[in-house]
C-alpha atoms as a PDB file:
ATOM      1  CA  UNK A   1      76.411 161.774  25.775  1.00  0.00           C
ATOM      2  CA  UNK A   2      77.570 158.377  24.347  1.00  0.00           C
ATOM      3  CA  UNK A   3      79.238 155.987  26.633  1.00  0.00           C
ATOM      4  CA  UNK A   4      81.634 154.382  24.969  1.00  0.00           C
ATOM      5  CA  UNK A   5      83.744 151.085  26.000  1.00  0.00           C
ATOM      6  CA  UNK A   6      87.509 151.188  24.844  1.00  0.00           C
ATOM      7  CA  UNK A   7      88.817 147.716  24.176  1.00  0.00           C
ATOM      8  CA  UNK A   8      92.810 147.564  24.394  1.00  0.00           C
ATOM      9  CA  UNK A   9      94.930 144.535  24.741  1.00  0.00           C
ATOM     10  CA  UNK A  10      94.830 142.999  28.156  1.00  0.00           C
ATOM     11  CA  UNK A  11      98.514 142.396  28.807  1.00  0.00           C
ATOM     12  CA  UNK A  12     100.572 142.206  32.108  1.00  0.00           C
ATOM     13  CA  UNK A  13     102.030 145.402  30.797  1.00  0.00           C
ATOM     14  CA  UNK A  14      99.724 147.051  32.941  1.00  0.00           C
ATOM     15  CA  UNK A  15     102.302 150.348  33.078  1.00  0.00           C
ATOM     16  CA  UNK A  16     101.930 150.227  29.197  1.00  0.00           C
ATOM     17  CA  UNK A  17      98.160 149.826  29.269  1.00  0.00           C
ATOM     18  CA  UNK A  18      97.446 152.902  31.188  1.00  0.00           C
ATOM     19  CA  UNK A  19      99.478 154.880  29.748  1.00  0.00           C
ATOM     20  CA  UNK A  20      97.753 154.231  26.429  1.00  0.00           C
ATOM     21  CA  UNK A  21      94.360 154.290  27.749  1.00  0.00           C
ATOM     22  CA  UNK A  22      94.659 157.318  29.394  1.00  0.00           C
ATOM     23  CA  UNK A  23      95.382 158.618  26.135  1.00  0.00           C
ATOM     24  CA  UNK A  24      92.240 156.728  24.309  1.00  0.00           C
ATOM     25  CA  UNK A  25      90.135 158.169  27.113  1.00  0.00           C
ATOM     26  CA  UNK A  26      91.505 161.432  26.812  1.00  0.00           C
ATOM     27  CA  UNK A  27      90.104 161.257  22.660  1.00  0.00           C
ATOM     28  CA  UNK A  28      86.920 159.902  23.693  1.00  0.00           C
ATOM     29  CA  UNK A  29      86.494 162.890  26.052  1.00  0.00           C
ATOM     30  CA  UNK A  30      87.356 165.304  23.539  1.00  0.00           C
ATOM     31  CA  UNK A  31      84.690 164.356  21.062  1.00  0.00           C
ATOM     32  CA  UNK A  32      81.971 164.771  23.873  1.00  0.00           C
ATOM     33  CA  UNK A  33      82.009 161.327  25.065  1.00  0.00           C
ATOM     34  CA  UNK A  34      82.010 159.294  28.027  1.00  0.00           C
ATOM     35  CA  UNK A  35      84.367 156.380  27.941  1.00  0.00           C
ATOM     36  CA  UNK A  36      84.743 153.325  29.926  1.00  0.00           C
ATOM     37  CA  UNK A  37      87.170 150.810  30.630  1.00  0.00           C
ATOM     38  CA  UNK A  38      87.561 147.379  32.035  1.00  0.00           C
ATOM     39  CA  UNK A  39      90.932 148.270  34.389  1.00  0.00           C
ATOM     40  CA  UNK A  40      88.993 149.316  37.074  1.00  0.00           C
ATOM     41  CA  UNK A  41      86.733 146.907  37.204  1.00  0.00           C
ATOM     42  CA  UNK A  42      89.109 144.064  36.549  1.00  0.00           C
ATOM     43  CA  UNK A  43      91.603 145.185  39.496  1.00  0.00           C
ATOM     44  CA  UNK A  44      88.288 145.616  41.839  1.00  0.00           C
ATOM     45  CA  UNK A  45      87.123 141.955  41.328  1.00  0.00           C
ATOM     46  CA  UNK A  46      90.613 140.377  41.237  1.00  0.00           C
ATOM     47  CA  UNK A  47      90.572 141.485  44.771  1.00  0.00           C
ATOM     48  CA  UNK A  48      87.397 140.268  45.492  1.00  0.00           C
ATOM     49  CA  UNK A  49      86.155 137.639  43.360  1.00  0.00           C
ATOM     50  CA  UNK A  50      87.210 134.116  43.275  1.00  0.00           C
ATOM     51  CA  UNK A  51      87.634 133.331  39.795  1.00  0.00           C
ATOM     52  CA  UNK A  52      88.819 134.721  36.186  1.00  0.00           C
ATOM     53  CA  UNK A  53      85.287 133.390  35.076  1.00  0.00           C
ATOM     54  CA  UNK A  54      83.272 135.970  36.824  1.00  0.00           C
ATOM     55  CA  UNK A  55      86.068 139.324  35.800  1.00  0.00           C
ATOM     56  CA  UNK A  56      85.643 137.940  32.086  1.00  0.00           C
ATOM     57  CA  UNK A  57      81.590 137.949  32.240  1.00  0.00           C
ATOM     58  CA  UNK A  58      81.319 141.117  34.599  1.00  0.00           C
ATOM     59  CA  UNK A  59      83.508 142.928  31.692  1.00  0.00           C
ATOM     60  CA  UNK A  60      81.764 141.290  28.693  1.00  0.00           C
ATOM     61  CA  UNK A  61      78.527 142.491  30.970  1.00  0.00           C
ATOM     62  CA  UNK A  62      79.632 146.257  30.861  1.00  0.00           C
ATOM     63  CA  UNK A  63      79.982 146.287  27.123  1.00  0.00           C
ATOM     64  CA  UNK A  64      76.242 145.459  26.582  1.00  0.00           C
ATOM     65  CA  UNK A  65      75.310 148.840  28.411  1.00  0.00           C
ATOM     66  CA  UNK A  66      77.655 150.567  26.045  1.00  0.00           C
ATOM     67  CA  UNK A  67      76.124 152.658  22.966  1.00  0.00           C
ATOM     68  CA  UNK A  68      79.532 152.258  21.183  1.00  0.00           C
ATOM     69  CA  UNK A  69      83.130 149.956  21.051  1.00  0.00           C
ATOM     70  CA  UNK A  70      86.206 152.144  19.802  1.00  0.00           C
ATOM     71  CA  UNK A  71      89.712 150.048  19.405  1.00  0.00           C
ATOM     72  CA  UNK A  72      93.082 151.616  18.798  1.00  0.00           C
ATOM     73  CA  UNK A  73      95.284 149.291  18.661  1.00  0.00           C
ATOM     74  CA  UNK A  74      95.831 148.017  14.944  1.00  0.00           C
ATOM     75  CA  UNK A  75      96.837 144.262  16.743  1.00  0.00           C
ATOM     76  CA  UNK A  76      94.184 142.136  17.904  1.00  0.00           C
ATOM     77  CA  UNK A  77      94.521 140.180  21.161  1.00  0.00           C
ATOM     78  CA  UNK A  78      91.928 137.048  21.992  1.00  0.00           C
ATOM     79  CA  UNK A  79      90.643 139.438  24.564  1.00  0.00           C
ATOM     80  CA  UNK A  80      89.448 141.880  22.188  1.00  0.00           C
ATOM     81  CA  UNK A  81      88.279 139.642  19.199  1.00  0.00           C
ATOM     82  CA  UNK A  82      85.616 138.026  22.300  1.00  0.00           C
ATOM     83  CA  UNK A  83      84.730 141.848  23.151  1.00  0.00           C
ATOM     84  CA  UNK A  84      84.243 142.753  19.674  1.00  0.00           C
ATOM     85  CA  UNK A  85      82.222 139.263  18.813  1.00  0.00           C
ATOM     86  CA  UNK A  86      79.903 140.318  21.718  1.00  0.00           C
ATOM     87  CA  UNK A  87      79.608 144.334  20.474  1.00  0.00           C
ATOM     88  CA  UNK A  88      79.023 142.789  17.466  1.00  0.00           C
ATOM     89  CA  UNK A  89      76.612 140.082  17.936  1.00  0.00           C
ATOM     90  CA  UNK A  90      74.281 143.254  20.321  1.00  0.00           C
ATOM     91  CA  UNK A  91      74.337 145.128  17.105  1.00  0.00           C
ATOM     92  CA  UNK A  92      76.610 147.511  19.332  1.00  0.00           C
ATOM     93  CA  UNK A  93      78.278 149.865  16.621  1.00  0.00           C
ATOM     94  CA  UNK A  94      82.230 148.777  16.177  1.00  0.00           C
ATOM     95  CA  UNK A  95      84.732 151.833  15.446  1.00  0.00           C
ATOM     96  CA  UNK A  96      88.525 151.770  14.852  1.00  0.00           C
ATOM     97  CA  UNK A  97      89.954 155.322  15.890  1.00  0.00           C
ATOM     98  CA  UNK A  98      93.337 155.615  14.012  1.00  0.00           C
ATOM     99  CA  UNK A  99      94.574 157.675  16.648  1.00  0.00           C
ATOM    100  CA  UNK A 100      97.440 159.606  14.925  1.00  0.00           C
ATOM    101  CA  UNK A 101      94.846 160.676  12.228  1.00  0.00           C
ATOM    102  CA  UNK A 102      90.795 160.802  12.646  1.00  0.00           C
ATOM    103  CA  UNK A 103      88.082 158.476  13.527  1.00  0.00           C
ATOM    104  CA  UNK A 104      87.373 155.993  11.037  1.00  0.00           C
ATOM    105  CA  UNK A 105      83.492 157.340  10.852  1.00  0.00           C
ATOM    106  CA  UNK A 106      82.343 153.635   9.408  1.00  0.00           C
ATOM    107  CA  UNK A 107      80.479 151.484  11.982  1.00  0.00           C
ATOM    108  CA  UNK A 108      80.996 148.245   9.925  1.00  0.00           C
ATOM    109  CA  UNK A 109      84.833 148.941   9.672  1.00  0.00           C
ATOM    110  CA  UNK A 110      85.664 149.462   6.263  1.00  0.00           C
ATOM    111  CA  UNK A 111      89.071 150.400   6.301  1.00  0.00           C
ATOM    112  CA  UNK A 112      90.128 147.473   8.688  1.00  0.00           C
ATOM    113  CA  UNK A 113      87.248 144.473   8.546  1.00  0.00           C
ATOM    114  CA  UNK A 114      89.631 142.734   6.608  1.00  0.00           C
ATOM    115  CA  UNK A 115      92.616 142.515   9.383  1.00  0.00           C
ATOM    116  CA  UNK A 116      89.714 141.492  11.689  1.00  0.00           C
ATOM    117  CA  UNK A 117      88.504 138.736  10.146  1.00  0.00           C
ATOM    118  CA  UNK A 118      91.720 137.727   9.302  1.00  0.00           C
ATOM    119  CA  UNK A 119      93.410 137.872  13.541  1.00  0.00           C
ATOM    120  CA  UNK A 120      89.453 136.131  14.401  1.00  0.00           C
ATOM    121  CA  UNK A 121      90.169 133.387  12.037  1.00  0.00           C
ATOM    122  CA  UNK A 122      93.545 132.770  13.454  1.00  0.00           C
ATOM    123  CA  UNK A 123      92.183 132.411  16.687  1.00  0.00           C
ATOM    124  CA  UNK A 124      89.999 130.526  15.690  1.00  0.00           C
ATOM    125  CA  UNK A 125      92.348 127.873  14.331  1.00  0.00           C
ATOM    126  CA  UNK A 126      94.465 127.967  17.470  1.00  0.00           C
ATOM    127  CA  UNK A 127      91.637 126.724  19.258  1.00  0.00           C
ATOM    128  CA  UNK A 128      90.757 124.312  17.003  1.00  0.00           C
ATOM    129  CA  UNK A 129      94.690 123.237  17.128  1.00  0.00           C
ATOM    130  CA  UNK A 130      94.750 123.414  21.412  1.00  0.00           C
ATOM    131  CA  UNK A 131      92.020 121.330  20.682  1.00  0.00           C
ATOM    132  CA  UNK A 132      94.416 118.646  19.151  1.00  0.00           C
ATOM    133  CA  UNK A 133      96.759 119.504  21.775  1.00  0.00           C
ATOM    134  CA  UNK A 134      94.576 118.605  24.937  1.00  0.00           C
ATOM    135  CA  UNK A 135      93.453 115.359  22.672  1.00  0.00           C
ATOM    136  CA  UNK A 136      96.726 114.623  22.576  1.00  0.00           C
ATOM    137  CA  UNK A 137      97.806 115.163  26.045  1.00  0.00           C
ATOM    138  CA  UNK A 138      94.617 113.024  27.454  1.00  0.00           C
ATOM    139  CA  UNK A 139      95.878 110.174  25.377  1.00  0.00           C
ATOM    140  CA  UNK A 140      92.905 109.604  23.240  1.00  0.00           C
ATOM    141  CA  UNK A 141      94.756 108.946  20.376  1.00  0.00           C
ATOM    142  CA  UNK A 142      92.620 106.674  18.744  1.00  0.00           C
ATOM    143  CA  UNK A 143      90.193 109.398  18.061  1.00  0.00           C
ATOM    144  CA  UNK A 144      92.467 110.767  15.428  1.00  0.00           C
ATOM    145  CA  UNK A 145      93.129 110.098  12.399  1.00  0.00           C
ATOM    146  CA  UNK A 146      95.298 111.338   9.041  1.00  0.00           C
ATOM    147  CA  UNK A 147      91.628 112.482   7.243  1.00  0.00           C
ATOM    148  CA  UNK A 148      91.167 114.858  10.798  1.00  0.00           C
ATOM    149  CA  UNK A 149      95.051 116.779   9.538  1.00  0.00           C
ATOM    150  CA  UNK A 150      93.910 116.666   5.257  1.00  0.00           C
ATOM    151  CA  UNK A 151      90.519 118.141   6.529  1.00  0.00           C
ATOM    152  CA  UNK A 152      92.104 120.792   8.815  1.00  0.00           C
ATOM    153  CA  UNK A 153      94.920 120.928   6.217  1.00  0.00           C
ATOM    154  CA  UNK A 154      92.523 121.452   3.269  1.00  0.00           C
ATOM    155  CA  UNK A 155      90.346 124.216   5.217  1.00  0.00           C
ATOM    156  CA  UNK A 156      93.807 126.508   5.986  1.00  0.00           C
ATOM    157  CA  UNK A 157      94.616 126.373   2.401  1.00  0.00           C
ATOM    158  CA  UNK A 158      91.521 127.447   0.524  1.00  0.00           C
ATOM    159  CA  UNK A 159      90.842 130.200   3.012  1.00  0.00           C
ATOM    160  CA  UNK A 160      90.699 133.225   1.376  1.00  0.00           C
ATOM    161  CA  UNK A 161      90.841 135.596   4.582  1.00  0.00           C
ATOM    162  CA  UNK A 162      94.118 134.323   5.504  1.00  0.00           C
ATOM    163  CA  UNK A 163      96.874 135.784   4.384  1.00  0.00           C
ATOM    164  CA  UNK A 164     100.410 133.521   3.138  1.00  0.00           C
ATOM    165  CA  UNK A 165     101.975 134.056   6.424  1.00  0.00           C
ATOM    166  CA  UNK A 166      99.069 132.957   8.574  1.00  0.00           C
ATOM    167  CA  UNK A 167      98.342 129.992   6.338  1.00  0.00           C
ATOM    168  CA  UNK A 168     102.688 129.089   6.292  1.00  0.00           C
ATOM    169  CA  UNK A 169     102.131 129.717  10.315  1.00  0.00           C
ATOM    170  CA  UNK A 170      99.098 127.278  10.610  1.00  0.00           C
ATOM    171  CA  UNK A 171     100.548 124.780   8.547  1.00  0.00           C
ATOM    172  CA  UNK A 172     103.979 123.959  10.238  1.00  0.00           C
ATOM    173  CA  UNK A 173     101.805 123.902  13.529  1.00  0.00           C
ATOM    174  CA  UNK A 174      99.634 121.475  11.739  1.00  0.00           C
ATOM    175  CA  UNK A 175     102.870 119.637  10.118  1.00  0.00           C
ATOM    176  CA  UNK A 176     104.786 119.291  13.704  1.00  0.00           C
ATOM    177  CA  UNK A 177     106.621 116.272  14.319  1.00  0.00           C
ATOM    178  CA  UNK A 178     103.625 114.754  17.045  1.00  0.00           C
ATOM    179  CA  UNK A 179     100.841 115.166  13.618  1.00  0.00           C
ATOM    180  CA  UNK A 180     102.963 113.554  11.035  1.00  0.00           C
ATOM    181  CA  UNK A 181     104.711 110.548  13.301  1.00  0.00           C
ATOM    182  CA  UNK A 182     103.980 107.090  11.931  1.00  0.00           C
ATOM    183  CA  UNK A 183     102.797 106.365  14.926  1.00  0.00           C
ATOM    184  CA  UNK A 184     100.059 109.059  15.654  1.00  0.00           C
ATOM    185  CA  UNK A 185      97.591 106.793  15.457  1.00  0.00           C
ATOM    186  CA  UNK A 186      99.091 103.451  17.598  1.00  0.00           C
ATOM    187  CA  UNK A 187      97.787 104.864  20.665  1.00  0.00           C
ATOM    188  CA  UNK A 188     100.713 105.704  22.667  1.00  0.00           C
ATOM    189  CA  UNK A 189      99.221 107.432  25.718  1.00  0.00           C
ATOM    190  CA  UNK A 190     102.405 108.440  27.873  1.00  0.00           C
ATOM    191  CA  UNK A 191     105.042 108.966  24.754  1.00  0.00           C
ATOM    192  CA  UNK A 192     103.279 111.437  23.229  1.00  0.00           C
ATOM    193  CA  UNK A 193     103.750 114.921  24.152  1.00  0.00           C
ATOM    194  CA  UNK A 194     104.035 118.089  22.084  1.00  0.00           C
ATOM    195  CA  UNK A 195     106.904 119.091  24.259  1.00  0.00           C
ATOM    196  CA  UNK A 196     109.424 117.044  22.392  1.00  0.00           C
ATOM    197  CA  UNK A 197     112.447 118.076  24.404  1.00  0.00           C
ATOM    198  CA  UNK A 198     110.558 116.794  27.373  1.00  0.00           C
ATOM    199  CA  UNK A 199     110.358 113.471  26.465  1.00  0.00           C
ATOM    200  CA  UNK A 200     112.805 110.944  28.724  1.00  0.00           C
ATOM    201  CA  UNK A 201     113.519 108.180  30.551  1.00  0.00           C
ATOM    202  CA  UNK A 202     110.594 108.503  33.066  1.00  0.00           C
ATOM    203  CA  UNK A 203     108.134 109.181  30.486  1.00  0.00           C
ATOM    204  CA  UNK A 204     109.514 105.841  28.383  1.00  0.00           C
ATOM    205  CA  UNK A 205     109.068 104.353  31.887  1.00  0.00           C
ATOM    206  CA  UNK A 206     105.657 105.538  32.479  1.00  0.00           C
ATOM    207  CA  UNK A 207     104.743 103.888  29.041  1.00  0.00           C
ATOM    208  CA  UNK A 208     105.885 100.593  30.020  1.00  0.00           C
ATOM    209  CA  UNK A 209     103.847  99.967  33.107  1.00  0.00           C
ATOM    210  CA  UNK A 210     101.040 101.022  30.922  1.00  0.00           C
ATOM    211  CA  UNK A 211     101.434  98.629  28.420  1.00  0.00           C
ATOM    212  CA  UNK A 212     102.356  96.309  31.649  1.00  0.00           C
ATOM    213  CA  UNK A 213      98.874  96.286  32.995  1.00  0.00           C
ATOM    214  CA  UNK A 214      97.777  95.542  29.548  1.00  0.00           C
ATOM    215  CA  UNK A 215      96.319  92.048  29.400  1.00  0.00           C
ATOM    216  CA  UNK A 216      98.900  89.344  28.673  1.00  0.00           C
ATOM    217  CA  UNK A 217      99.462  87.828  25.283  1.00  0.00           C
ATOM    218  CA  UNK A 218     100.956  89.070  21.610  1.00  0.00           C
ATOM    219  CA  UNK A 219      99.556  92.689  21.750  1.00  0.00           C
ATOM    220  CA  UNK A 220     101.305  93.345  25.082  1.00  0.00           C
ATOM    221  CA  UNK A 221     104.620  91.974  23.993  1.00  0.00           C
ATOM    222  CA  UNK A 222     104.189  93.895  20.222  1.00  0.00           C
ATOM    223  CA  UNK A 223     103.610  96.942  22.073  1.00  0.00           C
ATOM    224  CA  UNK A 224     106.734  96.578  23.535  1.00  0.00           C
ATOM    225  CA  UNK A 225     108.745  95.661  20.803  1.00  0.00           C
ATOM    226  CA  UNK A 226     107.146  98.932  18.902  1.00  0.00           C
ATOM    227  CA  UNK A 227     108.269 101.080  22.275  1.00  0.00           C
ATOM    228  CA  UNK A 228     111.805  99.871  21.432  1.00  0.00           C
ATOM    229  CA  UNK A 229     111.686 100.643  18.340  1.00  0.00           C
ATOM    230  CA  UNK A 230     109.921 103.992  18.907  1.00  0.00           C
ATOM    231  CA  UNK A 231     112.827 104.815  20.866  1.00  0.00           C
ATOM    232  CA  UNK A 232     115.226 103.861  18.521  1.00  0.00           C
ATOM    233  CA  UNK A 233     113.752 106.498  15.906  1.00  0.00           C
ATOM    234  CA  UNK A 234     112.986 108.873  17.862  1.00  0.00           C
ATOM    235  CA  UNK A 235     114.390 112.099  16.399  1.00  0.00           C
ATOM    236  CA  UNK A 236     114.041 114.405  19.508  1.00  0.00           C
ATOM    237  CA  UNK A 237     116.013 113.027  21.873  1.00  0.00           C
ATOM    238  CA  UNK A 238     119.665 112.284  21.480  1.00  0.00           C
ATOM    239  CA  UNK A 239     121.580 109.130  21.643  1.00  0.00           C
ATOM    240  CA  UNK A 240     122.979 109.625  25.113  1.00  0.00           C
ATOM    241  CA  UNK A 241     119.396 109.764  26.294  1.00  0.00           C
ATOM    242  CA  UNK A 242     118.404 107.129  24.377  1.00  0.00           C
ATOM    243  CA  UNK A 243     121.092 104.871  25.962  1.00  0.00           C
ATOM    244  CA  UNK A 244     119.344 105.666  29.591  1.00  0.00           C
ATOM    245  CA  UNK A 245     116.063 105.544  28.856  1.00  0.00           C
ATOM    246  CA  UNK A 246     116.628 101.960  27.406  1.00  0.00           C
ATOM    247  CA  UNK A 247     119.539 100.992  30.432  1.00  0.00           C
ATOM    248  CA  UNK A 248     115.923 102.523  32.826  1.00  0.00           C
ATOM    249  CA  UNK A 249     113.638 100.241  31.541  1.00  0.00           C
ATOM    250  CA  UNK A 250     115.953  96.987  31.481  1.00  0.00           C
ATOM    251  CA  UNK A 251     116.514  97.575  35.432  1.00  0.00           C
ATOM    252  CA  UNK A 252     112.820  98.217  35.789  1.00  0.00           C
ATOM    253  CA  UNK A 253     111.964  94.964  33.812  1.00  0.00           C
ATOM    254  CA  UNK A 254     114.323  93.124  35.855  1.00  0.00           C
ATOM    255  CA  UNK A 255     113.186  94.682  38.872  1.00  0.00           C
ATOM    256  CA  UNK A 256     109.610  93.237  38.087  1.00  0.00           C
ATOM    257  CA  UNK A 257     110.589  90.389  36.967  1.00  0.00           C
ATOM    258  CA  UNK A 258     112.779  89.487  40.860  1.00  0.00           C
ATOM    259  CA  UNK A 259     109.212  90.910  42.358  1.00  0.00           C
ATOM    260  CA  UNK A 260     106.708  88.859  41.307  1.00  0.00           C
ATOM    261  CA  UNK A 261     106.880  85.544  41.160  1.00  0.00           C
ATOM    262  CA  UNK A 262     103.513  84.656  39.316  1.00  0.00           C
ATOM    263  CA  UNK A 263     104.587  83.102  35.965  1.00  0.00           C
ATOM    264  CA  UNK A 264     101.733  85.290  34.268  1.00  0.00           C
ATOM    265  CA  UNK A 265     103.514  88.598  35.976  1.00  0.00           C
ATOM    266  CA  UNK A 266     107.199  87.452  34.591  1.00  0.00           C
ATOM    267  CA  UNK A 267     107.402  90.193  32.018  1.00  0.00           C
ATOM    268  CA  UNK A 268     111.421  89.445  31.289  1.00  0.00           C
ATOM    269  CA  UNK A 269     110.436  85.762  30.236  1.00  0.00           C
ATOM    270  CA  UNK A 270     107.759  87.257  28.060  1.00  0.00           C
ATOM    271  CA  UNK A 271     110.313  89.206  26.385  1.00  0.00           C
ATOM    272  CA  UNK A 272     113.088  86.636  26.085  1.00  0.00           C
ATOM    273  CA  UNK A 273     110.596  84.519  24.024  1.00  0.00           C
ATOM    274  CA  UNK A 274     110.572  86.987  21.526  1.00  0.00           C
ATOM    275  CA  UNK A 275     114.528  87.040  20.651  1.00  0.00           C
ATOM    276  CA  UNK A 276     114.603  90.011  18.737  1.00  0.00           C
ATOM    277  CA  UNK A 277     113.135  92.269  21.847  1.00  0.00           C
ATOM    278  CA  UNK A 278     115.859  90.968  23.671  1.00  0.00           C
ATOM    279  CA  UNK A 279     119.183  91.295  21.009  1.00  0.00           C
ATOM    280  CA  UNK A 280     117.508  94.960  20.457  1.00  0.00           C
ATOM    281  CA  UNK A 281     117.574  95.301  24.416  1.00  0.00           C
ATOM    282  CA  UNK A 282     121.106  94.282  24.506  1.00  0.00           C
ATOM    283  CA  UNK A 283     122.340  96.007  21.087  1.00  0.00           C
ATOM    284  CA  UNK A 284     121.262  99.435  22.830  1.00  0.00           C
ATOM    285  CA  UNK A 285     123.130  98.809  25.971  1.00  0.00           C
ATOM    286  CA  UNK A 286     126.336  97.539  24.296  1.00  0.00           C
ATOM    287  CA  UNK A 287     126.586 100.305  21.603  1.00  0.00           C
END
């Protein structure tokens, strides 16, 4: 008797998920088979094990004493491209059962290789695009540049597996307004963030005792000037905000400015040497 591991999206729809597998199991029984599934095992060790880690490698662990891996569902999740890519990778025989008709007798999935390649590459992408994300988020924005987004850009669009709508999907993630900013590449560690609705006062703030700790001289005071301005362009947040965010950082410049006495630490006298940081100061609070 085979024993066979049924893969099936790992949702919280756990009510859903049972209801289904008992089902799958219930065909796997029928055509003298012995089928296994993760549930049990997974609601065992997430009452005794201390990390998602060890549930993900104990159930990629079962499928490797499996003779067979049937799927049902016709949508992949990530969870069952990475239990496929390990069946597959054992030489473990891969079979979609199109449940309301027969078993698809192929082991190299004829009739549906296609859609799989196509939901793995997808994945695939998103990683490479959370990638960009967590880059992003760290703040080590000097490590990209416009060739990283024509490469990625160039590698969607001549993919033949892809279908239009994954490709249209893949590109407006790639074209979102953090990738195509002038200033992706200025090094803005605090401003950025893909969350654009997100982005306020205290971030703005944030920024500005960053650059403040910068060492003294034209590059701190340019940075500054280009913060200003970056907030005057900014296209996700609305003028209202705007207003605060720039009323925020005059008080905390002042602020600074009453607190330490050190000529080198007087950031407001740095700024009023540079006229136009100041009139731009003043223009937002009086509009």
């Amino acid at each position: 008797m085979k024993l066979i591991y049924v893969s099936f999206p790992l949702s919280d729809n756990s009510k859903y998920n049972k209801e289904n597998v008992d089902k799958y199991c219930k065909y796997a029984l029928e055509q003298r088979c012995l089928p296994v599934t993760p549930i049990a095992i997974i609601e065992q060790l997430e009452r005794v094990s201390d990390g998602k880690d060890q549930i993900f490698n104990k159930r990629l662990e079962l499928i490797k004493r499996c003779d067979e891996l049937w799927f049902f569902e016709k949508e992949y999740t990530s969870n069952m491209i990475n239990e496929i890519q390990v069946a597959k990778s054992l030489n473990i025989a891969v079979r979609y059962i199109d449940f309301e008709g027969k078993s698809d007798k192929s082991n190299v999935l004829e009739n549906y290789q296609s859609k799989y390649e196509k939901a793995k590459r997808v994945y695939n992408y998103q990683k490479y695009l959370k990638g960009v994300n967590d880059l992003l988020y760290s703040g080590d924005l000097y490590k990209i540049d416009y060739s990283f987004k024509s490469y990625l850009e160039g590698r969607i669009e001549d993919d033949d597996i892809l279908s239009e709508t994954q490709k249209k999907y893949l590109s407006n993630k790639l074209h979102s307004y953090p990738f195509t900013f002038d200033y992706l590449d200025k090094g803005y560690r605090y401003i950025w963030n893909l969350n654009n609705d997100i982005r306020n006062d205290t971030l703005y703030v944030r920024t500005m005792y960053f650059i403040k700790f910068l060492e003294w001289g034209d590059k701190k005071v340019s940075l500054m000037k280009k913060m200003f301005n970056f907030i005057r362009n900014d296209k996700a947040i609305s003028e209202h905000r705007k207003r605060k965010i720039v009323e925020d950082l005059y008080y905390e410049i002042v602020k600074q400015s009453e607190l330490e006495k050190h000529p080198k630490n007087f950031m407001l006298k740095e700024i009023y040497k540079y006229e136009d940081i100041h009139d731009l100061l003043e223009a937002f609070l009086e509009d």
